[in-house]
C-alpha atoms as a PDB file:
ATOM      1  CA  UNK A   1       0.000   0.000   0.000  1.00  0.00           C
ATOM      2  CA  UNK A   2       1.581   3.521  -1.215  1.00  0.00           C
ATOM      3  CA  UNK A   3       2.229   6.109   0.988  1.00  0.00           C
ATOM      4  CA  UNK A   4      -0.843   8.152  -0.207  1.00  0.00           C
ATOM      5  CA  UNK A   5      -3.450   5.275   0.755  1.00  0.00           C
ATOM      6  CA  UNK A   6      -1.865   5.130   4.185  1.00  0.00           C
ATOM      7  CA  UNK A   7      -1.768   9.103   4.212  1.00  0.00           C
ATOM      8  CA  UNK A   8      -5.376   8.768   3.633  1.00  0.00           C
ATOM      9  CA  UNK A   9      -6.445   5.955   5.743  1.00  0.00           C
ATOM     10  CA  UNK A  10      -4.741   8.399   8.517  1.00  0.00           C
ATOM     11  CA  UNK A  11      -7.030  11.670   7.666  1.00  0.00           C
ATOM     12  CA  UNK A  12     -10.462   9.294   7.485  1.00  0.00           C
ATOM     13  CA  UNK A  13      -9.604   7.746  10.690  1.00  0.00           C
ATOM     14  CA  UNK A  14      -8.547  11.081  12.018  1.00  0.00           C
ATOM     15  CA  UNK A  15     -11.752  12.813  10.917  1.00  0.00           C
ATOM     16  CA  UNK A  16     -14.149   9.872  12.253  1.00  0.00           C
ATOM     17  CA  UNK A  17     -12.167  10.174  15.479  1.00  0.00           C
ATOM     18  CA  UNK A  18     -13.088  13.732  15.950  1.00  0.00           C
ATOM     19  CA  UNK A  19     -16.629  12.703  15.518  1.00  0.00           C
ATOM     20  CA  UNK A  20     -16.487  11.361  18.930  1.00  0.00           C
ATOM     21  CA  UNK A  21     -14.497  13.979  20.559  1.00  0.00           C
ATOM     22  CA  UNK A  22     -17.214  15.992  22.219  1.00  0.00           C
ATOM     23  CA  UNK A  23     -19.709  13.024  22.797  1.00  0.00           C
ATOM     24  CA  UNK A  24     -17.549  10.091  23.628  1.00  0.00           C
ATOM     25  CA  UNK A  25     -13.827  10.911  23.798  1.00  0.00           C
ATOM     26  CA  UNK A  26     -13.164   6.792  24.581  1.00  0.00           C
ATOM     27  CA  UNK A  27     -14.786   5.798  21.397  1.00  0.00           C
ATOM     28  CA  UNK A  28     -12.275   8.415  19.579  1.00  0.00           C
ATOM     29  CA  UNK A  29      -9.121   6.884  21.409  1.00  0.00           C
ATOM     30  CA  UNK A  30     -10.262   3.402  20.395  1.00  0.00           C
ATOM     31  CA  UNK A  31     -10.458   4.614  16.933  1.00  0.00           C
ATOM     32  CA  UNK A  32      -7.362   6.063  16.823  1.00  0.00           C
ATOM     33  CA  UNK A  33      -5.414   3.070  18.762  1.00  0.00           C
ATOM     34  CA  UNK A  34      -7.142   0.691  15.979  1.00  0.00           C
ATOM     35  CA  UNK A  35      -5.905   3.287  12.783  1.00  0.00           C
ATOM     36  CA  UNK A  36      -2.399   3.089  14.685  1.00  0.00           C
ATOM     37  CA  UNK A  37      -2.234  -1.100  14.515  1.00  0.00           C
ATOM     38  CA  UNK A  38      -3.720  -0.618  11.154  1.00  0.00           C
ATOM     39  CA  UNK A  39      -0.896   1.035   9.878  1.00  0.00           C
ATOM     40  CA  UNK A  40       1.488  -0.748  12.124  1.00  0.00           C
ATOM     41  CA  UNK A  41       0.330  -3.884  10.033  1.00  0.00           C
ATOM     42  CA  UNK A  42       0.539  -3.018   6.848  1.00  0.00           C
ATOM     43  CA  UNK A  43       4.253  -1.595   7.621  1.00  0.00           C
ATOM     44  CA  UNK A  44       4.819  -4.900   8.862  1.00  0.00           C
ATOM     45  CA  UNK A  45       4.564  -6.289   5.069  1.00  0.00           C
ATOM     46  CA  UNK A  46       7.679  -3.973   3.768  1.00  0.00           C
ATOM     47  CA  UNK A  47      10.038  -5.850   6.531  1.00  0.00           C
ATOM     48  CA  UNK A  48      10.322  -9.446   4.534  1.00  0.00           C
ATOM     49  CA  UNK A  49      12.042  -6.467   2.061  1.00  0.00           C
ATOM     50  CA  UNK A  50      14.209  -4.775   4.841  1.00  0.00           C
ATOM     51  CA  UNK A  51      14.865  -8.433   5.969  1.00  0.00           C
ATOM     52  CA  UNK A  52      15.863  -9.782   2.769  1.00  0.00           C
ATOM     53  CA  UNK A  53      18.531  -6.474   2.269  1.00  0.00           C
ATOM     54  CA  UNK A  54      19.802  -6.837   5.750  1.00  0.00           C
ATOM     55  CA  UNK A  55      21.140 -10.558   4.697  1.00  0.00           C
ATOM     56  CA  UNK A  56      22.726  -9.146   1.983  1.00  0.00           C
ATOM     57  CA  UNK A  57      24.625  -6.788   3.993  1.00  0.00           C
ATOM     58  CA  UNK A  58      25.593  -9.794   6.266  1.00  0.00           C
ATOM     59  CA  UNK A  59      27.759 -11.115   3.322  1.00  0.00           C
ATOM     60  CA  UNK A  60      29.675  -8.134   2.881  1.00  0.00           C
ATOM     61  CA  UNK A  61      30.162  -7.867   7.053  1.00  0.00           C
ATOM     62  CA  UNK A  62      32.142 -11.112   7.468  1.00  0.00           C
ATOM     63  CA  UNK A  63      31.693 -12.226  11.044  1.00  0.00           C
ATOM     64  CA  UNK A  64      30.247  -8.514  11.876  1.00  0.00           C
ATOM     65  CA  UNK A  65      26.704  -9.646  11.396  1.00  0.00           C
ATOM     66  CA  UNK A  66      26.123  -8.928  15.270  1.00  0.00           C
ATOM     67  CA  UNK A  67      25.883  -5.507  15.212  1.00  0.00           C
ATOM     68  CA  UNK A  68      23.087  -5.927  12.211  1.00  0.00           C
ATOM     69  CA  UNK A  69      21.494  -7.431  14.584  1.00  0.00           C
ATOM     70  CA  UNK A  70      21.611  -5.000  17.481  1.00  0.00           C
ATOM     71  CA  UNK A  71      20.877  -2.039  14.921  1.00  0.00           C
ATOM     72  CA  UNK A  72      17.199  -3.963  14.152  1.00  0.00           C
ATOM     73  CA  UNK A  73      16.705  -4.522  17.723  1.00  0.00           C
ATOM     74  CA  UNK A  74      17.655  -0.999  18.145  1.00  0.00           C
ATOM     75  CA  UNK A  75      14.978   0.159  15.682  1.00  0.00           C
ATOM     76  CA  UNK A  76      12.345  -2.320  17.060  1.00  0.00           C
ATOM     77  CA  UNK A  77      12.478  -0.998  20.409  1.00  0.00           C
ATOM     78  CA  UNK A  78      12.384   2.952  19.080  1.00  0.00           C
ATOM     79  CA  UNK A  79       9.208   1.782  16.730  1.00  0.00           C
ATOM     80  CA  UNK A  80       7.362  -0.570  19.907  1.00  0.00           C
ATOM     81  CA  UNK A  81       8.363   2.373  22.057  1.00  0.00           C
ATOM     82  CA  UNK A  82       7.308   5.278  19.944  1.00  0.00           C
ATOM     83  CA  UNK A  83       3.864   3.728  18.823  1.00  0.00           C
ATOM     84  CA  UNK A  84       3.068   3.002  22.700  1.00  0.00           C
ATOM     85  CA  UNK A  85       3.843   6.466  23.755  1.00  0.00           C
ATOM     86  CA  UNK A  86       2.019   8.397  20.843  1.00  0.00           C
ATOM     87  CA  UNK A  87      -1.327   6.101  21.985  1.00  0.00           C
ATOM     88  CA  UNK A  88      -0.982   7.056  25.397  1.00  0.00           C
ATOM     89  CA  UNK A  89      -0.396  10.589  24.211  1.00  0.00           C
ATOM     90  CA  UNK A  90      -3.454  10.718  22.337  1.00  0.00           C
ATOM     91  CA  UNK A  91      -5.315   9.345  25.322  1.00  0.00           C
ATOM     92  CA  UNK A  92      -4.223  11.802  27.682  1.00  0.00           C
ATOM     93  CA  UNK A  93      -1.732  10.529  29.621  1.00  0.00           C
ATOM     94  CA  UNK A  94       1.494  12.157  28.842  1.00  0.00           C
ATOM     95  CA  UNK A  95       3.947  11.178  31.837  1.00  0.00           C
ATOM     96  CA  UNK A  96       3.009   7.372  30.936  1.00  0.00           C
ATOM     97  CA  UNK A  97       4.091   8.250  27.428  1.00  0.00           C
ATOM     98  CA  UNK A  98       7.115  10.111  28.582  1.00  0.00           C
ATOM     99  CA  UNK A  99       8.400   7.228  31.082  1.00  0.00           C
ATOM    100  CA  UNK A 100       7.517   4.606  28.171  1.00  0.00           C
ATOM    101  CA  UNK A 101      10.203   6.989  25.766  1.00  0.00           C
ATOM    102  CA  UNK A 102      12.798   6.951  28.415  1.00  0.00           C
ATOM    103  CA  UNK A 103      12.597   3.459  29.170  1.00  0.00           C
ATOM    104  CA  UNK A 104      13.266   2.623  25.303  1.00  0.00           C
ATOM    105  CA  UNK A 105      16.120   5.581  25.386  1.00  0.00           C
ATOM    106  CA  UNK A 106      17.728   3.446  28.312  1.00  0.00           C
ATOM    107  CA  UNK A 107      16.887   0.001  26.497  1.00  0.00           C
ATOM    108  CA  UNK A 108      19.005   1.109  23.162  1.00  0.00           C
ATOM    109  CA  UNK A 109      21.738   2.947  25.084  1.00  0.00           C
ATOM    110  CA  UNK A 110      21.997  -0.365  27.447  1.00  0.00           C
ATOM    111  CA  UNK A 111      22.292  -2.229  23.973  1.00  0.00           C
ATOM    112  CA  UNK A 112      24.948   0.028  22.603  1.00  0.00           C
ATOM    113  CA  UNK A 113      26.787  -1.240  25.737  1.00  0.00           C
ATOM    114  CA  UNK A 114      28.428  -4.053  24.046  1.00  0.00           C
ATOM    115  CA  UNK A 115      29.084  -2.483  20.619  1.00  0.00           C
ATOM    116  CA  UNK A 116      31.020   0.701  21.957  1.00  0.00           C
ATOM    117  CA  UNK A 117      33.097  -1.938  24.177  1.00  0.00           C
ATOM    118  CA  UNK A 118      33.811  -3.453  21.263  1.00  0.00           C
ATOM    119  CA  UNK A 119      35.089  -0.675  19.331  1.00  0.00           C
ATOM    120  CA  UNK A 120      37.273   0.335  22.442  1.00  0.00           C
ATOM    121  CA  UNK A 121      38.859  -3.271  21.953  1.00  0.00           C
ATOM    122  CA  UNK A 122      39.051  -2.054  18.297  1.00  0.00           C
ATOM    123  CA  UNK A 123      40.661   0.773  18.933  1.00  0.00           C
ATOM    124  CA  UNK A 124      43.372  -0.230  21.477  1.00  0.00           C
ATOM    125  CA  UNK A 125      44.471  -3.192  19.229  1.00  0.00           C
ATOM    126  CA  UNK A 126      45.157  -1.277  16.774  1.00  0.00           C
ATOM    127  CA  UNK A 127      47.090   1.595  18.309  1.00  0.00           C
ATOM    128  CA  UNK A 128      48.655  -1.133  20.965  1.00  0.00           C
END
């Protein structure tokens, strides 16, 4: 699905959620959590493409396919993180969605752990 069907598919769910605004705010949050996995979904599909590139890069990496790996975990836990935050957001409870974005901050920094050590390694058997 192009970007201009999802772009779409955003504004009618938007516009439908505002229907409920004044009358029954929950119904418009439920709306708008449903457009969110909706879209989340169909993303989904264009990963067996990202997935498919990423194992070419692999090849090219030789024994270095590890930090592949903690760059899609990396971006897993910014999009879980990010999509959980903007729904509590839009439901109108901001410090939940704040302490959900520095938990995933923390999570990818505590992942980056490892690489940056070894780099350090890296870098002091090379000028050692």
């Amino acid at each position: 699905m192009g970007i201009v069907k999802i772009g779409i598919l955003g504004v009618a769910g938007v516009m439908l959620a505002l229907q409920f605004k004044s009358n029954r705010q929950e119904y418009g949050v439920y709306i708008g959590a449903a457009l969110c996995l909706v879209i989340f979904t169909i993303s989904l599909s264009g990963l067996e493409t990202l997935l498919g590139r990423v194992k070419e890069l692999q090849k090219y990496l030789n024994g270095s396919g590890d930090y592949i790996g903690f760059l899609l975990k990396a971006v897993g836990i910014t999009y879980v993180c990010e999509f959980c935050a903007s729904i509590c957001k839009d439901a109108g409870y901001g410090a939940v969605a704040g302490q959900i974005e520095i938990f995933g901050k923390l999570s990818v920094l505590l992942m980056g752990i490892p690489v940056l050590t070894a780099v350090i390694e890296n870098i002091n058997a090379i000028a050692g």
